[in-house]
Protein backbone atom coordinates (compact mmCIF):
# COMPACT_ATOMS: atom_id res chain seq x y z
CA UNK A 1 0.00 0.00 0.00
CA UNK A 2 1.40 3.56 -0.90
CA UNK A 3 2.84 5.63 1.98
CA UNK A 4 0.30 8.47 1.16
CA UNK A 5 -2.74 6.40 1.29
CA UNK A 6 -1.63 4.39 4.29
CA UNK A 7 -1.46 8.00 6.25
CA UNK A 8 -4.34 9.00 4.86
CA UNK A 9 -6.32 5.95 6.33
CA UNK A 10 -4.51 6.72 9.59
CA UNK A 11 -5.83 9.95 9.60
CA UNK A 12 -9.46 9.09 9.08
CA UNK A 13 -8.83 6.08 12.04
CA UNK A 14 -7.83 9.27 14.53
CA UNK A 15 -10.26 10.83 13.61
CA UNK A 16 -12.98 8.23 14.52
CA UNK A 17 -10.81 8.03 17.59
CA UNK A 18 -10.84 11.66 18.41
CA UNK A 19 -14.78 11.33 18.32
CA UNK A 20 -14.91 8.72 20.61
CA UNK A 21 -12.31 10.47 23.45
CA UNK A 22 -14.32 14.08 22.65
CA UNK A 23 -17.66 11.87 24.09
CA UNK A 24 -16.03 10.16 26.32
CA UNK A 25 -14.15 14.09 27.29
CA UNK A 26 -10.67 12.43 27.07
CA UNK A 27 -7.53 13.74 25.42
CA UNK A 28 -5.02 11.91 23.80
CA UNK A 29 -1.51 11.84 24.74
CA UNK A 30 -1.55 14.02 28.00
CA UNK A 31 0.11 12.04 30.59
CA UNK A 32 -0.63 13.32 34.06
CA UNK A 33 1.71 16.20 35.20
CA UNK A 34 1.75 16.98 31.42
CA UNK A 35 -0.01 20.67 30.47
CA UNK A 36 -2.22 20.51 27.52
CA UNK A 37 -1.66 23.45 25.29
CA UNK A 38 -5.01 23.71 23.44
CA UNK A 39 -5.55 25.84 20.12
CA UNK A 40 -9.01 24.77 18.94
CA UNK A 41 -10.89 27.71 20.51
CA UNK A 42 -9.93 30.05 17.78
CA UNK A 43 -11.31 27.34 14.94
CA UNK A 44 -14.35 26.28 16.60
CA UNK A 45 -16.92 29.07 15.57
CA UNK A 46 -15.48 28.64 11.85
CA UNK A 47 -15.96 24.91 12.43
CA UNK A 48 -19.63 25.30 13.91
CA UNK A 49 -20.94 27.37 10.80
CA UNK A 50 -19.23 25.08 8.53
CA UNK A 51 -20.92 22.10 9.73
CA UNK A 52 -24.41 24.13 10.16
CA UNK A 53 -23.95 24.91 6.57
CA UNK A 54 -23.40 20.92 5.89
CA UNK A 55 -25.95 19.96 7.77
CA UNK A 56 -28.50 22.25 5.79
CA UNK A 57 -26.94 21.39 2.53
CA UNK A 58 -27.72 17.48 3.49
CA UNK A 59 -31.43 18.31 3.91
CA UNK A 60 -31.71 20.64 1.12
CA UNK A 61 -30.12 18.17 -1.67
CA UNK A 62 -32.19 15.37 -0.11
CA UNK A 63 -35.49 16.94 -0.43
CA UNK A 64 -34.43 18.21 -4.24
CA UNK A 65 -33.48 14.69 -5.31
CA UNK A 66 -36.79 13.54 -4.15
CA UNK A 67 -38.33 16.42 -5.27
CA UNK A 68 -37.34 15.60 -9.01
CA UNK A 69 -37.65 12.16 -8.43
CA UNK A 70 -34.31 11.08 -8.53
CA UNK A 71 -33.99 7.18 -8.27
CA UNK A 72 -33.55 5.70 -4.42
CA UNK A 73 -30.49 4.42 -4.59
CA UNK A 74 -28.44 7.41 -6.48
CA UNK A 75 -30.58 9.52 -3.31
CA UNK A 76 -29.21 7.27 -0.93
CA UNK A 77 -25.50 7.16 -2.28
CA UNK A 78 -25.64 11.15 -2.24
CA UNK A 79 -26.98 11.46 1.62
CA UNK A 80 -24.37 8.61 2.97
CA UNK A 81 -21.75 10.99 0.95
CA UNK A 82 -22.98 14.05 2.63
CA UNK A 83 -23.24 12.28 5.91
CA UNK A 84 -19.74 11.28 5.91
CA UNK A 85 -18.57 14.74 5.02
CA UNK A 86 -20.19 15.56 7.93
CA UNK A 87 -18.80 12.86 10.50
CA UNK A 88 -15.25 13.75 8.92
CA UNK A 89 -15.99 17.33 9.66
CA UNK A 90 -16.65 16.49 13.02
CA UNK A 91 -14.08 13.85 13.54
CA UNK A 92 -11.87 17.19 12.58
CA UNK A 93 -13.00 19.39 15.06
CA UNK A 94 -12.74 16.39 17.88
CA UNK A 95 -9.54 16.02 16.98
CA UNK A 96 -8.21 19.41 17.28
CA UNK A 97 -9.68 19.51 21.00
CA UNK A 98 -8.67 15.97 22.21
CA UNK A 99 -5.06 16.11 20.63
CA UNK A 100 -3.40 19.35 22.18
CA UNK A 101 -0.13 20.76 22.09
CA UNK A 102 1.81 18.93 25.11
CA UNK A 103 4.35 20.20 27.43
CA UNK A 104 6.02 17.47 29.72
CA UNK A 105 10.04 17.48 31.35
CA UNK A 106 11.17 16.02 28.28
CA UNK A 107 9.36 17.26 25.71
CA UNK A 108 7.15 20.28 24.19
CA UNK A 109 4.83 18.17 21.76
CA UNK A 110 3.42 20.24 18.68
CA UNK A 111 0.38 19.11 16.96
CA UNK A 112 -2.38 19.39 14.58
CA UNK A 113 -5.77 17.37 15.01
CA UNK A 114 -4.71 13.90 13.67
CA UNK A 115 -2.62 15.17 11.34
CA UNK A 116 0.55 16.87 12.38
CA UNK A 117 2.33 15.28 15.91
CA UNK A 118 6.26 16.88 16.09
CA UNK A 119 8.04 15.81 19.75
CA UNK A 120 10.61 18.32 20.00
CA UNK A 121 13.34 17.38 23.28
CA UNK A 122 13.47 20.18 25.89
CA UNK A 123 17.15 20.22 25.30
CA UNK A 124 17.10 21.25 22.03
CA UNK A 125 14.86 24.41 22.61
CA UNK A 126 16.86 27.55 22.99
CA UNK A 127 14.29 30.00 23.09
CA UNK A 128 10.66 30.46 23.51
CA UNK A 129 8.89 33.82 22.58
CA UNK A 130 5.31 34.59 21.96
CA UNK A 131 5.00 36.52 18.20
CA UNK A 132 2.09 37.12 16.79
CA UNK A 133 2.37 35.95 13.14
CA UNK A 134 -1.61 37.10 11.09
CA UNK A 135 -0.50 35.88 7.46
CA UNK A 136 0.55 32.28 7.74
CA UNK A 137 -0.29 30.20 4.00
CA UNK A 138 -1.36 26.80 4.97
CA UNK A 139 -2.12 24.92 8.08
CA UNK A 140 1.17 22.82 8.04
CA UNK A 141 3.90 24.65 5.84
CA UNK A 142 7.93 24.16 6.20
CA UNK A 143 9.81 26.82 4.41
CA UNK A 144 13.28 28.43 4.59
CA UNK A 145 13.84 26.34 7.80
CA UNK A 146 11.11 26.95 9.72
CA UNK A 147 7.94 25.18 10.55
CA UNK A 148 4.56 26.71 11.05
CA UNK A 149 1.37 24.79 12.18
CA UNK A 150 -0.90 27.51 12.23
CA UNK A 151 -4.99 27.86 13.11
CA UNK A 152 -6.75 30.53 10.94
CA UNK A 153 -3.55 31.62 9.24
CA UNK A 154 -1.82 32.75 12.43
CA UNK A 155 0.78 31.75 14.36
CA UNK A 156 1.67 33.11 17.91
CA UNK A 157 4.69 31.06 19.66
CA UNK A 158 7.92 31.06 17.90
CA UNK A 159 10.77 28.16 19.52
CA UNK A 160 13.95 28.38 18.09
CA UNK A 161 16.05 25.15 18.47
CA UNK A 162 19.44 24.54 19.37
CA UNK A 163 19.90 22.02 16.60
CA UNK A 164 18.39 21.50 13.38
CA UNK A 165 15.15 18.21 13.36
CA UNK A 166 13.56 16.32 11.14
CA UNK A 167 9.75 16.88 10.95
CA UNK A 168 7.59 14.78 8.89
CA UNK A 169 4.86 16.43 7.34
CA UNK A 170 1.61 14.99 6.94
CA UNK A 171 1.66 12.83 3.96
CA UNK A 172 5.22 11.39 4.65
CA UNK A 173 8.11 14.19 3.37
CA UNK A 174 10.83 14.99 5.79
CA UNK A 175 12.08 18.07 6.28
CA UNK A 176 14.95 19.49 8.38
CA UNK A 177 13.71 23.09 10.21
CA UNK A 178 15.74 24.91 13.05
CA UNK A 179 13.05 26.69 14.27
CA UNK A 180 9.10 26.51 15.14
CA UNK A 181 5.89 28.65 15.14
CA UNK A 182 2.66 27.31 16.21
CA UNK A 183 -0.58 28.56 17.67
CA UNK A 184 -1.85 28.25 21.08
CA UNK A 185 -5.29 29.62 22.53
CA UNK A 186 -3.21 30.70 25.51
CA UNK A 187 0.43 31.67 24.27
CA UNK A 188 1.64 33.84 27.67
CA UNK A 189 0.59 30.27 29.75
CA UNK A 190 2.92 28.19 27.91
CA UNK A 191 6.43 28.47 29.89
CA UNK A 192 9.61 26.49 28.06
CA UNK A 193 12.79 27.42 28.84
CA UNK A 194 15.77 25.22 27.26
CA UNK A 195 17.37 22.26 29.56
């Protein structure tokens, strides 16, 4: 099986998972004495009109198909399609909440929903500044060095590292980066200082 569509099914497996520990109120990954950085509360209303919109987009193709009297089974095939645009939609939106950021002694753990996890050594963190960043391009995006993982095009904690890593983006490519943004909901809470 290709690399890209074995991540790919991983990421839809999370994301099931994510639903289940966002019922259940659970996060993954947090072991106790850890702090959980979360950065979902910026996304969420975005996320919550988005799936509104789905949800009203469902009813309204449904009761056009059987309005022009579209055969059962293509009506059928189009609703399970919408519904599972809307489960993945939510399976998103879980994930972002039960998968924070994660600060332990060893580590500061950067992620993205189910698909971005970077575990970046204490030791290797020089510095840790908050620095409000309003124009990032993509969610997940390595360039000239530096990674960003940003939520609504911004980014507002830069860590610069010691050392250059490997991250591996979401569909399998390594790159080597010597420094970090992310966002957090609550950048001044987040205290790192290098080992």
């Amino acid at each position: 099986m290709p690399m890209m569509v074995r991540r790919l099914l991983e990421f839809e497996a999370k994301g099931m998972a994510s639903l289940c520990l966002w019922v259940a109120r659970r996060r993954d990954g947090v072991p106790p004495g850890a702090t959980a950085v979360p950065y979902s509360k910026e996304q969420s209303t975005t996320l919550m009109i988005m799936l509104f919109a789905m949800v009203v987009e469902t009813v309204g193709i449904d009761l056009m198909l059987v309005a022009v009297d579209v055969p059962a089974p293509v009506r059928v095939a189009v609703l399970l399609l919408d519904l599972y645009g809307i489960v993945f939609a939510l399976a998103f939106a879980a994930a972002c909440v039960t998968r924070p950021h994660v600060v332990t002694d060893d580590e500061l753990r950067v992620r993205f929903g189910a698909y971005f996890d970077l575990r970046i050594p204490r030791e290797l963190i020089s510095s840790v500044r908050v620095s409000r960043n309003y124009n990032e391009t993509g969610m997940i995006r390595v360039a000239d060095g530096r990674l960003s993982v940003a939520v609504g095009s911004q980014t507002n904690v830069v860590v610069e590292l010691a050392e250059p890593i490997t991250v591996t983006r979401p569909l399998g490519r390594s790159e080597t980066v010597t420094s970090v943004r992310f966002f957090t909901d609550t950048p001044g809470a987040l205290r790192l200082q290098s080992a």
